[in-house]
Protein backbone atom coordinates (compact mmCIF):
# COMPACT_ATOMS: atom_id res chain seq x y z
CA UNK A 1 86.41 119.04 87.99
CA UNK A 2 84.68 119.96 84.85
CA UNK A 3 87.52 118.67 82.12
CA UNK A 4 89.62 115.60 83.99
CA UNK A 5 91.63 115.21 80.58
CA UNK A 6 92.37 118.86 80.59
CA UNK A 7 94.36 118.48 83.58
CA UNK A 8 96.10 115.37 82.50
CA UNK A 9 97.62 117.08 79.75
CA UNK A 10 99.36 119.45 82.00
CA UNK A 11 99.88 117.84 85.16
CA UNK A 12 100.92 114.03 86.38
CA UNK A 13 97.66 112.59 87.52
CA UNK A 14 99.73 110.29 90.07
CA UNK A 15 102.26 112.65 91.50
CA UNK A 16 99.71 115.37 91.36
CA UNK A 17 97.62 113.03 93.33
CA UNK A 18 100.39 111.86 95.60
CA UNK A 19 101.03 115.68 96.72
CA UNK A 20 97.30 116.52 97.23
CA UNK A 21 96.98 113.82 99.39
CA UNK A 22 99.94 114.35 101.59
CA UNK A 23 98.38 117.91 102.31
CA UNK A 24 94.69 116.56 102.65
CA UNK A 25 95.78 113.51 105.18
CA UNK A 26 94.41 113.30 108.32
CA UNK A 27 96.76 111.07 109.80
CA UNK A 28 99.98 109.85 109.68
CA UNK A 29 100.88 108.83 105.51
CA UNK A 30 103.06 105.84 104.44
CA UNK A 31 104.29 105.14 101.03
CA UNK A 32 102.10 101.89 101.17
CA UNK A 33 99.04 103.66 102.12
CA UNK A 34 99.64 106.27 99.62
CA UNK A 35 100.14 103.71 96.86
CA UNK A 36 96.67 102.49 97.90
CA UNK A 37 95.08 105.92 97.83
CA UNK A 38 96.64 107.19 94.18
CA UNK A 39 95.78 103.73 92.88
CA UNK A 40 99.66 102.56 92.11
CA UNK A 41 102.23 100.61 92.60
CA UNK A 42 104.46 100.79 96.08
CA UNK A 43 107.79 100.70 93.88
CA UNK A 44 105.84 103.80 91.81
CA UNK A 45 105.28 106.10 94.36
CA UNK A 46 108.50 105.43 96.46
CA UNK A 47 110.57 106.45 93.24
CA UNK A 48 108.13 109.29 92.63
CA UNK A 49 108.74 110.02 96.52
CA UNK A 50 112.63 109.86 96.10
CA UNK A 51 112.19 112.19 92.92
CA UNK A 52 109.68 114.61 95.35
CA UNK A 53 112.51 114.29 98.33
CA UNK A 54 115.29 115.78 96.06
CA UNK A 55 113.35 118.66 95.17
CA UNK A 56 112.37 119.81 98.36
CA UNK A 57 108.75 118.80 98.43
CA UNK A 58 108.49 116.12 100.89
CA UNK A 59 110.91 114.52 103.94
CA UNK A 60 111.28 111.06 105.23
CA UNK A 61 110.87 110.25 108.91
CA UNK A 62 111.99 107.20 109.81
CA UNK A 63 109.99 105.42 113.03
CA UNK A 64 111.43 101.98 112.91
CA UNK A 65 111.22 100.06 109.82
CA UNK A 66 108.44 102.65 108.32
CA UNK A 67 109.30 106.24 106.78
CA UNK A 68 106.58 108.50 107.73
CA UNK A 69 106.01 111.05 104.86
CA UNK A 70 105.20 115.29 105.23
CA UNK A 71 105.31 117.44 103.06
CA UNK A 72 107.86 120.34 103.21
CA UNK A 73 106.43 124.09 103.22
CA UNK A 74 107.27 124.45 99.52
CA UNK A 75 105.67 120.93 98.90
CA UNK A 76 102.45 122.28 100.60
CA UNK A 77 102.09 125.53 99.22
CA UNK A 78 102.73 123.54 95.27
CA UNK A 79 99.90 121.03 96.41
CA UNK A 80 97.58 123.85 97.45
CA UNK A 81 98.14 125.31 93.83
CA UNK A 82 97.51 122.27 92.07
CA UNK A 83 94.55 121.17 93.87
CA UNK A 84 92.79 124.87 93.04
CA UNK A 85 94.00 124.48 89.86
CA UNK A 86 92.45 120.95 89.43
CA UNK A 87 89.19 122.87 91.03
CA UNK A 88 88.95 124.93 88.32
CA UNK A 89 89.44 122.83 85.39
């Protein structure tokens, strides 16, 4: 990325984050281990998550006590956008 602060300005740098990393995960994603990979706190991303839920980007699957996280066709094809976007700043 050739201007990080650029991108700041417009964009989130955590939710952006939290969305580009649903759609670049390899494996199953939890909340915790996404809190871990955007660098914030659990109770963070789980309200950003709820917030991300309502709008259609992401669902909840429950397995047991654990909500497995994926991101919705709309909340792929906004995390595609905002990852070239971040490419070309």
């Amino acid at each position: 990325m050739k201007n990080p602060k650029i991108f700041n300005i417009f964009f989130r740098e955590k939710p952006t984050m939290m969305l580009v990393n649903l759609k670049n995960a390899k494996g199953e994603v939890y909340a915790s281990a996404l809190a871990k990979s955007v660098d914030c706190t659990y109770s963070h991303v789980v309200k950003i998550l709820q917030e991300m839920e309502k709008a259609g980007l992401i669902n909840f699957e429950k397995q047991g006590r654990l909500k497995l996280l994926t991101l919705t066709k709309t909340g792929s094809e906004i995390a595609d956008h905002m990852e070239q976007i971040r490419n070309i700043m």
